[in-house]
C-alpha atoms as a PDB file:
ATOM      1  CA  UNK A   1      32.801 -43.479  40.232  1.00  0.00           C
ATOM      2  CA  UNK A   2      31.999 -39.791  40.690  1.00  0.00           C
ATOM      3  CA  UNK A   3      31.491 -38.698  44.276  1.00  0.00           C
ATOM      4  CA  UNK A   4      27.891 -37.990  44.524  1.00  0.00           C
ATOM      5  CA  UNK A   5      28.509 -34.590  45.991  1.00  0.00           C
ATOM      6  CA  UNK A   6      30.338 -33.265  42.514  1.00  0.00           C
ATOM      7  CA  UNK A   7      27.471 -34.834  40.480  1.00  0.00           C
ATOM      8  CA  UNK A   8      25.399 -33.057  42.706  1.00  0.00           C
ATOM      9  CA  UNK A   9      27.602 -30.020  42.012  1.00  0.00           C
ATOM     10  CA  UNK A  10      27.300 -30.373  38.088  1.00  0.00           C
ATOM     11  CA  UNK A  11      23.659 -30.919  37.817  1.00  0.00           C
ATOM     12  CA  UNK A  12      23.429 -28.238  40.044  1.00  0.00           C
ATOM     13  CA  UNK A  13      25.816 -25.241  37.603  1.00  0.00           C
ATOM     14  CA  UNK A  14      23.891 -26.945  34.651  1.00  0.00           C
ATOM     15  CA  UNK A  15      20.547 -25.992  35.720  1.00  0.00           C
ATOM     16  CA  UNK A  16      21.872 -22.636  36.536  1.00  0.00           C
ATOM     17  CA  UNK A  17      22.999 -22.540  33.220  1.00  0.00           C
ATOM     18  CA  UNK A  18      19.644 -23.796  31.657  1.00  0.00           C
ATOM     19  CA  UNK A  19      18.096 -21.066  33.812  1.00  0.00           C
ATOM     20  CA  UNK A  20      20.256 -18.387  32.570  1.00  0.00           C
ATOM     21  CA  UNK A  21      19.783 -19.616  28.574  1.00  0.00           C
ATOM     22  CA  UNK A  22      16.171 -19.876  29.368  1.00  0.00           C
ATOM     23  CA  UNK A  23      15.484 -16.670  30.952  1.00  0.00           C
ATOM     24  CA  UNK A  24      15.434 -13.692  28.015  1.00  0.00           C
ATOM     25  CA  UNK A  25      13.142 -16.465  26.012  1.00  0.00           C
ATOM     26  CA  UNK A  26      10.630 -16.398  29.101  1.00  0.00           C
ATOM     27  CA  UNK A  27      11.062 -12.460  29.526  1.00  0.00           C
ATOM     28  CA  UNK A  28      10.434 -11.974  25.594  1.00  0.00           C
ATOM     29  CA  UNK A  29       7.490 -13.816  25.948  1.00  0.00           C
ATOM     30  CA  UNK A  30       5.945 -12.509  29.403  1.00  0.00           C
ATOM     31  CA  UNK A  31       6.780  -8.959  27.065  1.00  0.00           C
ATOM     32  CA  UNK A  32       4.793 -10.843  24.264  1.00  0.00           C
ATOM     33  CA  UNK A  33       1.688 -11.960  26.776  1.00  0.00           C
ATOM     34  CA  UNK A  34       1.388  -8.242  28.369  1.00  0.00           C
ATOM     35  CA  UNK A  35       0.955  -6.702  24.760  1.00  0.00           C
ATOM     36  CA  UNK A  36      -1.420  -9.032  23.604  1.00  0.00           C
ATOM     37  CA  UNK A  37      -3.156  -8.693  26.743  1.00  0.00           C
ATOM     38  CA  UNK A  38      -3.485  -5.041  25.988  1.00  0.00           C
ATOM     39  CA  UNK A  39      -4.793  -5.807  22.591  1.00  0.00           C
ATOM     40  CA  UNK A  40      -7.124  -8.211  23.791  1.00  0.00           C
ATOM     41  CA  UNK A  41      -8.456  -5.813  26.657  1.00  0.00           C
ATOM     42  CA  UNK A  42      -8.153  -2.683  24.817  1.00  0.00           C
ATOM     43  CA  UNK A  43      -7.228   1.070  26.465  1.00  0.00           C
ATOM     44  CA  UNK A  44      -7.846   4.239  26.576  1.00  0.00           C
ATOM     45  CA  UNK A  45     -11.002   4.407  24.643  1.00  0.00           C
ATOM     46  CA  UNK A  46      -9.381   1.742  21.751  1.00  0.00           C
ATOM     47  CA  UNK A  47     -11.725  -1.156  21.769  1.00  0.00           C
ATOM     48  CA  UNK A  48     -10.035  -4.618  22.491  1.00  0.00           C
ATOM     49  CA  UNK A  49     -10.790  -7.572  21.405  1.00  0.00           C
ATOM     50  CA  UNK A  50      -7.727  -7.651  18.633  1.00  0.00           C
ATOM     51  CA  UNK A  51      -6.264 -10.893  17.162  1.00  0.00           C
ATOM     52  CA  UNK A  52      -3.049 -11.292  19.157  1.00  0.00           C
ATOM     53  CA  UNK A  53       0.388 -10.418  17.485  1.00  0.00           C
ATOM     54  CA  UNK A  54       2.635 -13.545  16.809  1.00  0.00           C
ATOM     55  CA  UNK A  55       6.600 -13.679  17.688  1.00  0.00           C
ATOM     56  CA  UNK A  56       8.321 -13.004  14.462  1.00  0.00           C
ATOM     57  CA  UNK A  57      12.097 -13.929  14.586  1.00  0.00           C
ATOM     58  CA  UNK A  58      13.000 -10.817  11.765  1.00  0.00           C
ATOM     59  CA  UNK A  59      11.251  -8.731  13.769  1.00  0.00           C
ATOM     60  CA  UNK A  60      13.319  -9.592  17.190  1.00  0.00           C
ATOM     61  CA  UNK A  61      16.210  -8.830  15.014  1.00  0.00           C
ATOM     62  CA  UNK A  62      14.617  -5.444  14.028  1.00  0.00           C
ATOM     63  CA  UNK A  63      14.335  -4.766  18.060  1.00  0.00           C
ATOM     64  CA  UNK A  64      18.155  -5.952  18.639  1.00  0.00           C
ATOM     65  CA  UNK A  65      19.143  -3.542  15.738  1.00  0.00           C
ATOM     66  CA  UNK A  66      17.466  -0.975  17.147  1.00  0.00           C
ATOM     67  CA  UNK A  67      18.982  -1.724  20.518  1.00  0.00           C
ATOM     68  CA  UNK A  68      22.510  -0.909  18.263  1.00  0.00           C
ATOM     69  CA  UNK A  69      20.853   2.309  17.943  1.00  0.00           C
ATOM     70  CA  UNK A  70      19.538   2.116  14.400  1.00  0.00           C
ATOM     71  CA  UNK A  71      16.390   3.859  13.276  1.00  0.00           C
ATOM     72  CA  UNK A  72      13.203   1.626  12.377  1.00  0.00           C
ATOM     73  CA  UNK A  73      13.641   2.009   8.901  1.00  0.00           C
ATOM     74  CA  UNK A  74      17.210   0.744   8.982  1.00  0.00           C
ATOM     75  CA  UNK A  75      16.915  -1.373  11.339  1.00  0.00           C
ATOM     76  CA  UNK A  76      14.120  -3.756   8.754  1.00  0.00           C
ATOM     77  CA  UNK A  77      16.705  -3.059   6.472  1.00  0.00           C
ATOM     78  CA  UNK A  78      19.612  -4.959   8.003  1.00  0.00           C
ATOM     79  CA  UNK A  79      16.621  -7.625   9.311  1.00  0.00           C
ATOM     80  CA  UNK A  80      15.548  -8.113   6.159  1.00  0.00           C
ATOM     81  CA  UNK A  81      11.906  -7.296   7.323  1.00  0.00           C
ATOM     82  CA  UNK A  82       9.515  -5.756   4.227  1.00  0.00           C
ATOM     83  CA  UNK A  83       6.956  -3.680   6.649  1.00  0.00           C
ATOM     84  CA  UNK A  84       3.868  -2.281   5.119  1.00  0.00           C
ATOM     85  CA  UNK A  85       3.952  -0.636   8.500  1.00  0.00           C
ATOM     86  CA  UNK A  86       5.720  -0.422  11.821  1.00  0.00           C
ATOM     87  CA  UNK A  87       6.204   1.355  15.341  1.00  0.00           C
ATOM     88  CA  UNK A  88       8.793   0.767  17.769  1.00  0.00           C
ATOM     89  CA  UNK A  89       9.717   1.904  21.221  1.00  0.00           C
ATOM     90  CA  UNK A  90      12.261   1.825  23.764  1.00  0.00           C
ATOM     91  CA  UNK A  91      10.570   1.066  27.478  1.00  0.00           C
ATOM     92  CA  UNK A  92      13.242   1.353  30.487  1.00  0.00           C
ATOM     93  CA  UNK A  93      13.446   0.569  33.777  1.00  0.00           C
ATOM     94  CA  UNK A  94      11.147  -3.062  33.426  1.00  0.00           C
ATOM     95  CA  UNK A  95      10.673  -4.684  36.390  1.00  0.00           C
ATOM     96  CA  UNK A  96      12.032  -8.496  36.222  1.00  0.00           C
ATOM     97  CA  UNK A  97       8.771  -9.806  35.231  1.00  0.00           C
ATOM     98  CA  UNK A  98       8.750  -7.814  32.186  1.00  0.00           C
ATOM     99  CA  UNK A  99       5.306  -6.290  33.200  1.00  0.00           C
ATOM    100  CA  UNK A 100       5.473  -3.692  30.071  1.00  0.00           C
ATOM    101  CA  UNK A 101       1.106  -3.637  30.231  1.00  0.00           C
ATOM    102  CA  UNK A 102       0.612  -0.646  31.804  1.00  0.00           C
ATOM    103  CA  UNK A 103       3.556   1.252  30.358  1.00  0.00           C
ATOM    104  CA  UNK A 104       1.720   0.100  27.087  1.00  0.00           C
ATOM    105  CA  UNK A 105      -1.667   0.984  27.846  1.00  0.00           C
ATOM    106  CA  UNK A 106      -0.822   4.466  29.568  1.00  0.00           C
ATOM    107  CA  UNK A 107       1.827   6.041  26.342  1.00  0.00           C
ATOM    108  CA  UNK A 108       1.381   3.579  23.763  1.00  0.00           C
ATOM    109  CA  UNK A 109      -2.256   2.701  23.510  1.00  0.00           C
ATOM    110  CA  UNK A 110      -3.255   3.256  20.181  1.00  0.00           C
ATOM    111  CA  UNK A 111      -0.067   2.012  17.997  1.00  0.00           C
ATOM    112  CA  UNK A 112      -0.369  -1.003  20.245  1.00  0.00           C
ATOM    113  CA  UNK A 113      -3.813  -1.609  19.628  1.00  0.00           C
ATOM    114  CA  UNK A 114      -3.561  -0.457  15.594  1.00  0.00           C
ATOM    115  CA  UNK A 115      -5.656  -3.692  14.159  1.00  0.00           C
ATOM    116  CA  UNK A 116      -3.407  -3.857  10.771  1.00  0.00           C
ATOM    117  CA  UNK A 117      -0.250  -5.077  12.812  1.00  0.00           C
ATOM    118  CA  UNK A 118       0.298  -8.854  13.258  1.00  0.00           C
ATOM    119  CA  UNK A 119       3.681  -9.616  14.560  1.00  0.00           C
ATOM    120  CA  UNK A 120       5.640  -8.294  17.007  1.00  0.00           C
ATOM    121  CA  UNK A 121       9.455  -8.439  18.104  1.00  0.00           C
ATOM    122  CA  UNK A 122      11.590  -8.324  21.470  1.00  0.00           C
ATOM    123  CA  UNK A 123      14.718  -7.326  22.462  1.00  0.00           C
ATOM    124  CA  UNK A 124      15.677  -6.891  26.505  1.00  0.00           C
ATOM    125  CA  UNK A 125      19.041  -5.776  27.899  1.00  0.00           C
ATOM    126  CA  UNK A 126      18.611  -5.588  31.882  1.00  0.00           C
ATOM    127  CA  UNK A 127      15.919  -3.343  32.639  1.00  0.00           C
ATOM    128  CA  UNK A 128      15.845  -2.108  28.804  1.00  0.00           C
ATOM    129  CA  UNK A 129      13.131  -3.567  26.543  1.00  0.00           C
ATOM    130  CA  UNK A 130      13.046  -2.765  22.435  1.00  0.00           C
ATOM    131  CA  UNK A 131       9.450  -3.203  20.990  1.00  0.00           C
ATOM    132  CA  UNK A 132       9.059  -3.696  17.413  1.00  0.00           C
ATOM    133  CA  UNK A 133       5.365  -4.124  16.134  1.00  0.00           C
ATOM    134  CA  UNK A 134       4.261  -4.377  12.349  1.00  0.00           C
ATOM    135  CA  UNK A 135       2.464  -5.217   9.397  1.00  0.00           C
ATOM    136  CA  UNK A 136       4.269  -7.688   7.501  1.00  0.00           C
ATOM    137  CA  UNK A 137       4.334  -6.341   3.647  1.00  0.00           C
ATOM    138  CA  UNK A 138       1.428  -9.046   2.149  1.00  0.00           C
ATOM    139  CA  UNK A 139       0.554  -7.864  -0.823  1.00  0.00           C
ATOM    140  CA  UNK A 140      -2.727  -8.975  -2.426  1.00  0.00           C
ATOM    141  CA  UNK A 141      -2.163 -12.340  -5.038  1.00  0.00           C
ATOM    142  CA  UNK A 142      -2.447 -11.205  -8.996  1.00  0.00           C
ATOM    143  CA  UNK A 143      -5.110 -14.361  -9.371  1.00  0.00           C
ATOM    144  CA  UNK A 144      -7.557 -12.017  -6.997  1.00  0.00           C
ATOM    145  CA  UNK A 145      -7.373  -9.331  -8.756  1.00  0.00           C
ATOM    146  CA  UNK A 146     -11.127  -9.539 -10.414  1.00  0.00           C
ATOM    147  CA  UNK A 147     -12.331 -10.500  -6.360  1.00  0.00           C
ATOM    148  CA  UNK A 148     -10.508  -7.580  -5.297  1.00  0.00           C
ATOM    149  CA  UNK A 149     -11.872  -5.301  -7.458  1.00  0.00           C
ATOM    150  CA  UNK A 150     -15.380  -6.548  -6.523  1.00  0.00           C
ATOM    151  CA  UNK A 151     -14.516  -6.388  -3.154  1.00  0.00           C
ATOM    152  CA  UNK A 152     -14.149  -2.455  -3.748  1.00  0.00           C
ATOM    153  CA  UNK A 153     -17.102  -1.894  -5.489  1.00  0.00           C
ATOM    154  CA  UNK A 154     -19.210  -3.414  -2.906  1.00  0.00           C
ATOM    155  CA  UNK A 155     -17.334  -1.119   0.089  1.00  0.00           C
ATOM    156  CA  UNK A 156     -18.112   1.681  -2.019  1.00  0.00           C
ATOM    157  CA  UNK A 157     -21.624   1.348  -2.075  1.00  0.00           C
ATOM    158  CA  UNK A 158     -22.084   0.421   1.282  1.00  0.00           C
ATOM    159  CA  UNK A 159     -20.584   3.891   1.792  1.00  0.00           C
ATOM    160  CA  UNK A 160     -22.672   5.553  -0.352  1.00  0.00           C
ATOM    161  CA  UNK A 161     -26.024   3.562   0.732  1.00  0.00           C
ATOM    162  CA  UNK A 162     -25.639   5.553   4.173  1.00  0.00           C
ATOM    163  CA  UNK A 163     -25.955   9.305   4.777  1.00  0.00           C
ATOM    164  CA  UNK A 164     -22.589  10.436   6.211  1.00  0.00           C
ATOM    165  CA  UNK A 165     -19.918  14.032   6.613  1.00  0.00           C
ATOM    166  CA  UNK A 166     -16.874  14.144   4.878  1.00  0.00           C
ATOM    167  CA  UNK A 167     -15.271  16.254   6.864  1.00  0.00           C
ATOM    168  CA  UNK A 168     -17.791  19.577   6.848  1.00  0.00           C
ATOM    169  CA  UNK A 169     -19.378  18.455   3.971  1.00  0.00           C
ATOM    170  CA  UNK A 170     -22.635  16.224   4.587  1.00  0.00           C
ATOM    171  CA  UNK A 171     -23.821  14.112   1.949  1.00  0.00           C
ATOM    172  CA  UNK A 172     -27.269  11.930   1.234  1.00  0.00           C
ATOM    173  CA  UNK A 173     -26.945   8.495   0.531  1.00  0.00           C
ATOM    174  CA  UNK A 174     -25.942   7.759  -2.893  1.00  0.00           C
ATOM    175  CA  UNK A 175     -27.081   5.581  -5.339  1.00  0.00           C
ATOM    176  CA  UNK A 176     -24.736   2.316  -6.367  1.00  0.00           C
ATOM    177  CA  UNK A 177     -22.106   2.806  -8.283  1.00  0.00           C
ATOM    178  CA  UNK A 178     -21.787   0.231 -11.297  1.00  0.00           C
ATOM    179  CA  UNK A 179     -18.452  -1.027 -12.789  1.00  0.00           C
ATOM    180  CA  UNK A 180     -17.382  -0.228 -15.385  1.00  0.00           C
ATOM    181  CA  UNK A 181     -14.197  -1.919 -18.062  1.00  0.00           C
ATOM    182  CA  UNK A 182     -13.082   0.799 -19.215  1.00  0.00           C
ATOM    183  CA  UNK A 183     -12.635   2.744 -16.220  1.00  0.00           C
ATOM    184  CA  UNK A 184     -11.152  -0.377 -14.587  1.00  0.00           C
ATOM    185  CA  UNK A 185      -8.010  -0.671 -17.389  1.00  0.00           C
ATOM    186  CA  UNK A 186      -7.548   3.310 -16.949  1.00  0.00           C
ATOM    187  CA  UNK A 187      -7.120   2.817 -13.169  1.00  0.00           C
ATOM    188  CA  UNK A 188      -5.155  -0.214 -13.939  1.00  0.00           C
ATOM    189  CA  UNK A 189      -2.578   1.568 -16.292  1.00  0.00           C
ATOM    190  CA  UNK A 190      -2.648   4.137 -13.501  1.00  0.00           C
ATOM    191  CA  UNK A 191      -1.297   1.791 -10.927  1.00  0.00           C
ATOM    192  CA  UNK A 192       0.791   0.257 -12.660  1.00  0.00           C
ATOM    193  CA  UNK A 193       3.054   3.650 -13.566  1.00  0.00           C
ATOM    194  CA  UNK A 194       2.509   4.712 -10.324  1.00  0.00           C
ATOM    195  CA  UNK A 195       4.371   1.156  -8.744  1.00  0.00           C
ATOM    196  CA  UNK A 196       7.222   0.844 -11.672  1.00  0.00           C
ATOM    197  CA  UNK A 197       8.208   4.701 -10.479  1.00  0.00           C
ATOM    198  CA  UNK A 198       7.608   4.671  -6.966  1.00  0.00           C
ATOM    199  CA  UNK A 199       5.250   7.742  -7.151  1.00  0.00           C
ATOM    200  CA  UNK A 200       1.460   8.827  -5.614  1.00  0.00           C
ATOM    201  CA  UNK A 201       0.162  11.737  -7.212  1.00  0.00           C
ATOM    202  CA  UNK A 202      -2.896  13.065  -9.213  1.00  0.00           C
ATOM    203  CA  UNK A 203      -0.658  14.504 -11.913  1.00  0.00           C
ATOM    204  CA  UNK A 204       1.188  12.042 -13.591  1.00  0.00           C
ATOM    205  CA  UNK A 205       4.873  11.161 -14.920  1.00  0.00           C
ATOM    206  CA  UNK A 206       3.514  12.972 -18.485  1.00  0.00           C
ATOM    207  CA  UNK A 207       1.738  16.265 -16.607  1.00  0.00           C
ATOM    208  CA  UNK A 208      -1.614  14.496 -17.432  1.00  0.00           C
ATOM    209  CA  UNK A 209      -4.487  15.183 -14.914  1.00  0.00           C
ATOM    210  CA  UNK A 210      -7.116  12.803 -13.719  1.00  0.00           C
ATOM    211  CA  UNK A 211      -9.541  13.634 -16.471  1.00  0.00           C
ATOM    212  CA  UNK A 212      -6.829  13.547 -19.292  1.00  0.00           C
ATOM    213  CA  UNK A 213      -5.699   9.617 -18.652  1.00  0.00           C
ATOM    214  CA  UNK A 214      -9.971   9.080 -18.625  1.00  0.00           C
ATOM    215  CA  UNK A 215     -10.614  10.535 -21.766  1.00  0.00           C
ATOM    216  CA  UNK A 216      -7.216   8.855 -23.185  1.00  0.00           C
ATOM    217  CA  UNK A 217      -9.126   5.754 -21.975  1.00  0.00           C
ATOM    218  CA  UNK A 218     -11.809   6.454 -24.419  1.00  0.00           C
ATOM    219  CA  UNK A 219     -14.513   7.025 -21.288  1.00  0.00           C
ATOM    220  CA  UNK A 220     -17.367   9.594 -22.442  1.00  0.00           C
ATOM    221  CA  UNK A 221     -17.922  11.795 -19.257  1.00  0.00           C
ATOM    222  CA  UNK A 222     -19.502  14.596 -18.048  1.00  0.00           C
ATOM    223  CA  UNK A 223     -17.897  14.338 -14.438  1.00  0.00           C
ATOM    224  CA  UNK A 224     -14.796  12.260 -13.332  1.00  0.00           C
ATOM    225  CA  UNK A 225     -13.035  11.735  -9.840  1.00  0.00           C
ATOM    226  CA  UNK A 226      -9.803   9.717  -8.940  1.00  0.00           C
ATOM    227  CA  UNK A 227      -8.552   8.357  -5.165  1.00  0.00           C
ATOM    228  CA  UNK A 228      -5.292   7.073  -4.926  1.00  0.00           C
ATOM    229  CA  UNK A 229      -3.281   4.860  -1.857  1.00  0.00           C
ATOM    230  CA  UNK A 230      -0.718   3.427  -1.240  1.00  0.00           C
ATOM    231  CA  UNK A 231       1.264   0.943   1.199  1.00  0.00           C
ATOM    232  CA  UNK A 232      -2.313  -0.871   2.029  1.00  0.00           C
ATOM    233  CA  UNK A 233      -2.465  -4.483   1.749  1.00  0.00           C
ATOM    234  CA  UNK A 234      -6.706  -5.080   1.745  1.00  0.00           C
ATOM    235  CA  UNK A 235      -9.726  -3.809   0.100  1.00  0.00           C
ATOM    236  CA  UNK A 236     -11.231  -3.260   3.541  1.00  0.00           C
ATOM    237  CA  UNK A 237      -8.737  -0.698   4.520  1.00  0.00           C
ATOM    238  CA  UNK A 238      -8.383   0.724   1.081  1.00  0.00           C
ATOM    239  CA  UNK A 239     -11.754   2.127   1.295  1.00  0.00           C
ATOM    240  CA  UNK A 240     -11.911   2.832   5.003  1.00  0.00           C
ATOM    241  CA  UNK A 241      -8.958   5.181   4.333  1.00  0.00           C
ATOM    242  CA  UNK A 242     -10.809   7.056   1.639  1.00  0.00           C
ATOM    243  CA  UNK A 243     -13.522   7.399   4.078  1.00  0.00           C
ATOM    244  CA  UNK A 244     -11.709   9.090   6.370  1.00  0.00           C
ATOM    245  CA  UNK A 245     -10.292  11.966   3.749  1.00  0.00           C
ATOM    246  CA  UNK A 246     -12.616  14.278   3.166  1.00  0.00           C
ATOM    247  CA  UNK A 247     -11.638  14.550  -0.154  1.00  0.00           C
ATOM    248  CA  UNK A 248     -11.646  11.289  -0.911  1.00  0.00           C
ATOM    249  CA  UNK A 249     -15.012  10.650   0.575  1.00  0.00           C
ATOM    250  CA  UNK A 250     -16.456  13.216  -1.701  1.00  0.00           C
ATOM    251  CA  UNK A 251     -15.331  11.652  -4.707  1.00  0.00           C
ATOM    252  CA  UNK A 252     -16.684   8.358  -3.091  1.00  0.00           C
ATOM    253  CA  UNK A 253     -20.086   9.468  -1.942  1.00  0.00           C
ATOM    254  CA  UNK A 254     -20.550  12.183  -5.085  1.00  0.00           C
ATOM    255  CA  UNK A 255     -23.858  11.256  -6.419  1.00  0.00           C
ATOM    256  CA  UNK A 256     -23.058  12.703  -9.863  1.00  0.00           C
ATOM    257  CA  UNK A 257     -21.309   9.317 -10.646  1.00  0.00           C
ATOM    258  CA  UNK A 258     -22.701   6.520 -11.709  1.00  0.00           C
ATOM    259  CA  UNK A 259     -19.602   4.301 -13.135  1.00  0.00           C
ATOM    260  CA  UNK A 260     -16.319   3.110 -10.947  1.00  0.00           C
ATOM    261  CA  UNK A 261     -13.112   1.220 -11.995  1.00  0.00           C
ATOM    262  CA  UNK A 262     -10.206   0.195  -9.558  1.00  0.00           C
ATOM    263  CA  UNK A 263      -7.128  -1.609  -9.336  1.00  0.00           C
ATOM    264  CA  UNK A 264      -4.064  -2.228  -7.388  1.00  0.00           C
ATOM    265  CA  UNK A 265       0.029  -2.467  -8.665  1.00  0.00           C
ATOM    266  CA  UNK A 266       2.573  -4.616  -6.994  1.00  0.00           C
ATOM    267  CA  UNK A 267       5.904  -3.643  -6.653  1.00  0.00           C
ATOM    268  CA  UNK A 268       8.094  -5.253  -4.064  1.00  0.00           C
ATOM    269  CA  UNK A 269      11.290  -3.252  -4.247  1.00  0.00           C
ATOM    270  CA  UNK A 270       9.840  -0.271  -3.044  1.00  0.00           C
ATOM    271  CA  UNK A 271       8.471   0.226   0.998  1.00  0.00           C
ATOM    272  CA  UNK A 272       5.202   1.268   0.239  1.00  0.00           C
ATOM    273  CA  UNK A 273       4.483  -1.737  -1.890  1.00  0.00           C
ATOM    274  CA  UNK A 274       1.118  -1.926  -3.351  1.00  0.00           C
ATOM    275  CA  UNK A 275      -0.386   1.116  -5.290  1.00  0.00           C
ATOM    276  CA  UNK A 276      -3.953   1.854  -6.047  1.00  0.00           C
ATOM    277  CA  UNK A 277      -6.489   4.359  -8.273  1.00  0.00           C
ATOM    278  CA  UNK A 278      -9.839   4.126  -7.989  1.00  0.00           C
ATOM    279  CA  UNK A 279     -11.488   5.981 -11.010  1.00  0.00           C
ATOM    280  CA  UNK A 280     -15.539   7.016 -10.652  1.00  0.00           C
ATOM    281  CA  UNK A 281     -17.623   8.591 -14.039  1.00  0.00           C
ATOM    282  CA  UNK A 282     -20.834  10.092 -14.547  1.00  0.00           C
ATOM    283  CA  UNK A 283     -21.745   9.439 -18.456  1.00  0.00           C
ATOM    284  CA  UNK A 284     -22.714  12.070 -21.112  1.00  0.00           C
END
């Protein structure tokens, strides 16, 4: 029989061993717990109230690659982690409860409370904690394409219904916009060269302009506007992002035009992803 004071011995190293396994799971996720509590609490003028980021396994290898001293970009390389987007930091000197909160709130408020991340990773050595938030690339399914694209239409005039600045510019509410086929398979051809090449611009791969590829379409206008984006995932942000150019939300609240077309390209090779053109007309 084993003398009960080496049992005791054993059981006693084993737990100490099961403590020591067991600890940089409970630190990740005490590190976990204080971000979402930011997110849920808000800071620094960012409202809170933000669906909590989940643990993502890639992503905790992102933060131990950057630990290695890679850059972000790298670092979802070697992971194996498609971002649509990302932040990381490097917080020192973390007390053993892994209170990283107010660190957080005070120098990282807004990319920690940026609504369009979802997952987060961890990676602690001593008093050394590597943060790696993101937006996991999701592009939107080919089968919603026709949603999608209604989905856009019905931002846009919700945009236009309200008076609103674009930038200096002020402009009345607009009338709706209605959609229009034509339109919609000019701004799909768009997209699509724009994700095969990996490029965002007005001009395209043939020197064409905006108003070239419409009339090419076979569209009849007397006034034409394009908005492009890239790396977005939803409809919602698509046009919230126009909004916020004030070029963009010119061409969006214009109340020359009467006709719109959009669609999105996927491409998954490349890091921005997903590629849109949004095409408006005013008719002769």
């Amino acid at each position: 029989m084993t003398d009960p004071r080496i049992r005791c011995q054993i059981l006693l190293l084993l737990a100490a061993l099961l403590v020591a396994l067991l600890a940089p799971l409970a630190a990740a996720a005490d590190v976990i717990d204080y971000v979402n509590s930011v997110r849920r609490h808000g800071c620094g003028g960012h409202a809170g109230g933000l669906v909590p980021l989940r643990e993502s396994t890639r992503l905790d290898e992102v933060a131990r690659q950057l630990a290695q001293g890679a850059e972000l970009r790298a670092a979802q390389q070697l992971a194996g982690y498609h971002a649509a987007s990302a932040f990381s930091v490097q917080i020192s000197g973390v007390p053993p409860s892994g209170d990283v909160g107010r660190v957080i709130a005070r120098q990282y408020c807004e990319q920690s409370t940026n609504p369009a991340f979802r997952e987060i990773g961890t990676f602690q050595r001593g008093a050394d904690v590597w943060l790696a938030l993101a937006e996991p690339f999701a592009p939107p399914a080919v089968r919603d394409r026709a949603a999608i694209s209604r989905r856009v239409l019905e931002l846009t005039n919700e945009a236009r219904a309200r008076a609103r600045h674009c930038g200096s510019a002020y402009f009345e509410a607009a009338p709706p916009l209605a959609p229009d086929a034509i339109l919609e398979r000019a701004a799909a051809q768009y997209a699509r060269d724009m994700a095969t090449y990996g490029y965002m611009d007005h001009t395209g791969r043939d020197g064409s302009s905006p108003e070239e590829r419409i009339t090419r379409s076979g569209y009849r206008w007397r006034e034409t506007g394009e908005n492009l984006a890239s790396g977005i995932m939803r409809p919602e942000d698509a046009v919230a992002g126009w909004l916020r150019s004030p070029e963009h939300c010119a061409n969006l609240m214009d109340p020359a035009f009467r006709h719109m077309g959009v669609a999105y390209a996927v491409n998954p090779r490349l890091e921005a992803g997903v590629y849109w053109a949004q095409e408006f007309g005013a008719p002769r």
